[in-house]
Protein backbone atom coordinates (compact mmCIF):
# COMPACT_ATOMS: atom_id res chain seq x y z
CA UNK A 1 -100.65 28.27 -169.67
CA UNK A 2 -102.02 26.63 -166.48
CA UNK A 3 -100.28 27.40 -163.01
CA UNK A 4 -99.52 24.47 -161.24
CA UNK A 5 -97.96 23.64 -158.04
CA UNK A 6 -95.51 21.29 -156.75
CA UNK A 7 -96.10 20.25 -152.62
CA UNK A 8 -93.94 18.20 -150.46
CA UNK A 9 -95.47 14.99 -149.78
CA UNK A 10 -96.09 16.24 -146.16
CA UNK A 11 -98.17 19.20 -147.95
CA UNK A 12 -99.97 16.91 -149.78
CA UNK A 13 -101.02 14.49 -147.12
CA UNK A 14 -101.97 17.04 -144.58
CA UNK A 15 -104.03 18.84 -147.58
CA UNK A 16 -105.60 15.41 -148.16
CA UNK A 17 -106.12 14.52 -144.53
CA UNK A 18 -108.16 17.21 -144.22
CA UNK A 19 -110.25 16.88 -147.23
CA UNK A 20 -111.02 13.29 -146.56
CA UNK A 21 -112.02 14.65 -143.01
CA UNK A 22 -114.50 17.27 -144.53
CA UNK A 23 -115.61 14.63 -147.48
CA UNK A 24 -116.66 12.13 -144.22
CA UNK A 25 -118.12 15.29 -142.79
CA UNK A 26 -120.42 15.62 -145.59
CA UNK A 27 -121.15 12.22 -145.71
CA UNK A 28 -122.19 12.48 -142.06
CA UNK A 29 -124.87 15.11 -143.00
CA UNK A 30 -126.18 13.31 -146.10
CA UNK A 31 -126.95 10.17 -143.70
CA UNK A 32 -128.20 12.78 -141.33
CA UNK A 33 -130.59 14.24 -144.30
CA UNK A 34 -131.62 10.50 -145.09
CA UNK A 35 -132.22 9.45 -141.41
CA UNK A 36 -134.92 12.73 -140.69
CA UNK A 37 -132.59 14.18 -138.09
CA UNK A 38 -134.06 17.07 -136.63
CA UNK A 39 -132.64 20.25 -138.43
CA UNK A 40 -131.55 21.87 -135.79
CA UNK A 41 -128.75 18.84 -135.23
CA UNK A 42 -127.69 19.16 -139.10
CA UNK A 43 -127.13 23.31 -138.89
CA UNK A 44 -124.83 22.72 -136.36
CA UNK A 45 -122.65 19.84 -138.25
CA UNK A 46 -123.14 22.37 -141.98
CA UNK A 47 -121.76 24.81 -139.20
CA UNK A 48 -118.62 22.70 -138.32
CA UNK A 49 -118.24 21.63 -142.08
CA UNK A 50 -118.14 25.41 -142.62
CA UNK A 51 -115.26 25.69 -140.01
CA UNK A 52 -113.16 23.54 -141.66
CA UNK A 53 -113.34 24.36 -145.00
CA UNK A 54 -112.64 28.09 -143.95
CA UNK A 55 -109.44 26.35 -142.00
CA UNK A 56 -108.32 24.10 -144.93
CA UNK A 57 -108.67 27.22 -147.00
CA UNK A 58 -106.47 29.47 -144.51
CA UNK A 59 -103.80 26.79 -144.73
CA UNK A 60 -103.62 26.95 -148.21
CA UNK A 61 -103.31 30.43 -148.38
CA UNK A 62 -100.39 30.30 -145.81
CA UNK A 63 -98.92 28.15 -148.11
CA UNK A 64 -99.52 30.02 -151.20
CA UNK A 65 -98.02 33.20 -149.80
CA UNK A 66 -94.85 31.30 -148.21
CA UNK A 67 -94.19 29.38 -151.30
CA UNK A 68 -95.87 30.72 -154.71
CA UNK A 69 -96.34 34.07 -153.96
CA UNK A 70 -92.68 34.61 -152.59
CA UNK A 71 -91.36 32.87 -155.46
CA UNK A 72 -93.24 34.86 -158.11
CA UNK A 73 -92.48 38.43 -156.40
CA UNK A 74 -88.86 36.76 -156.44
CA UNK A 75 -88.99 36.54 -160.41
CA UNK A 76 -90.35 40.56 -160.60
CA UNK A 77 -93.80 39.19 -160.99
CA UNK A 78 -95.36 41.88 -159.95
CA UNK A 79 -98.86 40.66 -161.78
CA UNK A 80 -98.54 37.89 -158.23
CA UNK A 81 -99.78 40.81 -155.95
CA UNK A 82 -102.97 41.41 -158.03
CA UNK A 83 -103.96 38.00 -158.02
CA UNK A 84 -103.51 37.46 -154.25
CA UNK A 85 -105.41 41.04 -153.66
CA UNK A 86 -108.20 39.30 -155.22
CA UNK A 87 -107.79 35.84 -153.85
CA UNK A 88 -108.40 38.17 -150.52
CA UNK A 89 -111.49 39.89 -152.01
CA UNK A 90 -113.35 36.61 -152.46
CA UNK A 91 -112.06 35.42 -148.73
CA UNK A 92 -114.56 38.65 -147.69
């Protein structure tokens, strides 16, 4: 069975806020590619892409621990601990 989870419609738009933000991001860098910008300019804006994907990801994991892993540790599954050990280990 496939996990799913429900966010709050403030979740959801500050989640998609920032993906739209990355998404033009990338955009930005393809036009850069397209236009022969020196590569020097593009390494730094893959570098700030890079920031905030890591920062989109360490909201979600704020969120996962205040909401799905609290809830499932709740419920005396234990399994949730494993998962989020490993969620960590590809974080590294």
């Amino acid at each position: 069975m496939k996990k799913i989870t429900v966010r709050t419609p403030e979740d959801k738009k500050l989640l998609i806020n920032r993906l739209n933000r990355i998404a033009g991001q990338i955009e930005g860098i393809k036009k850069m590619v397209e236009d022969n910008i020196y590569c020097d300019d593009i390494l730094i804006q893959l570098s700030a892409v890079n920031k905030s994907i890591k920062s989109l990801a360490n909201v979600m994991i704020y969120k996962h621990m205040k909401s799905c892993v609290v809830k499932e540790i709740k419920l005396g599954n234990e399994d949730v601990i494993n998962e989020i050990t490993n969620l960590f280990r590809r974080f590294q």
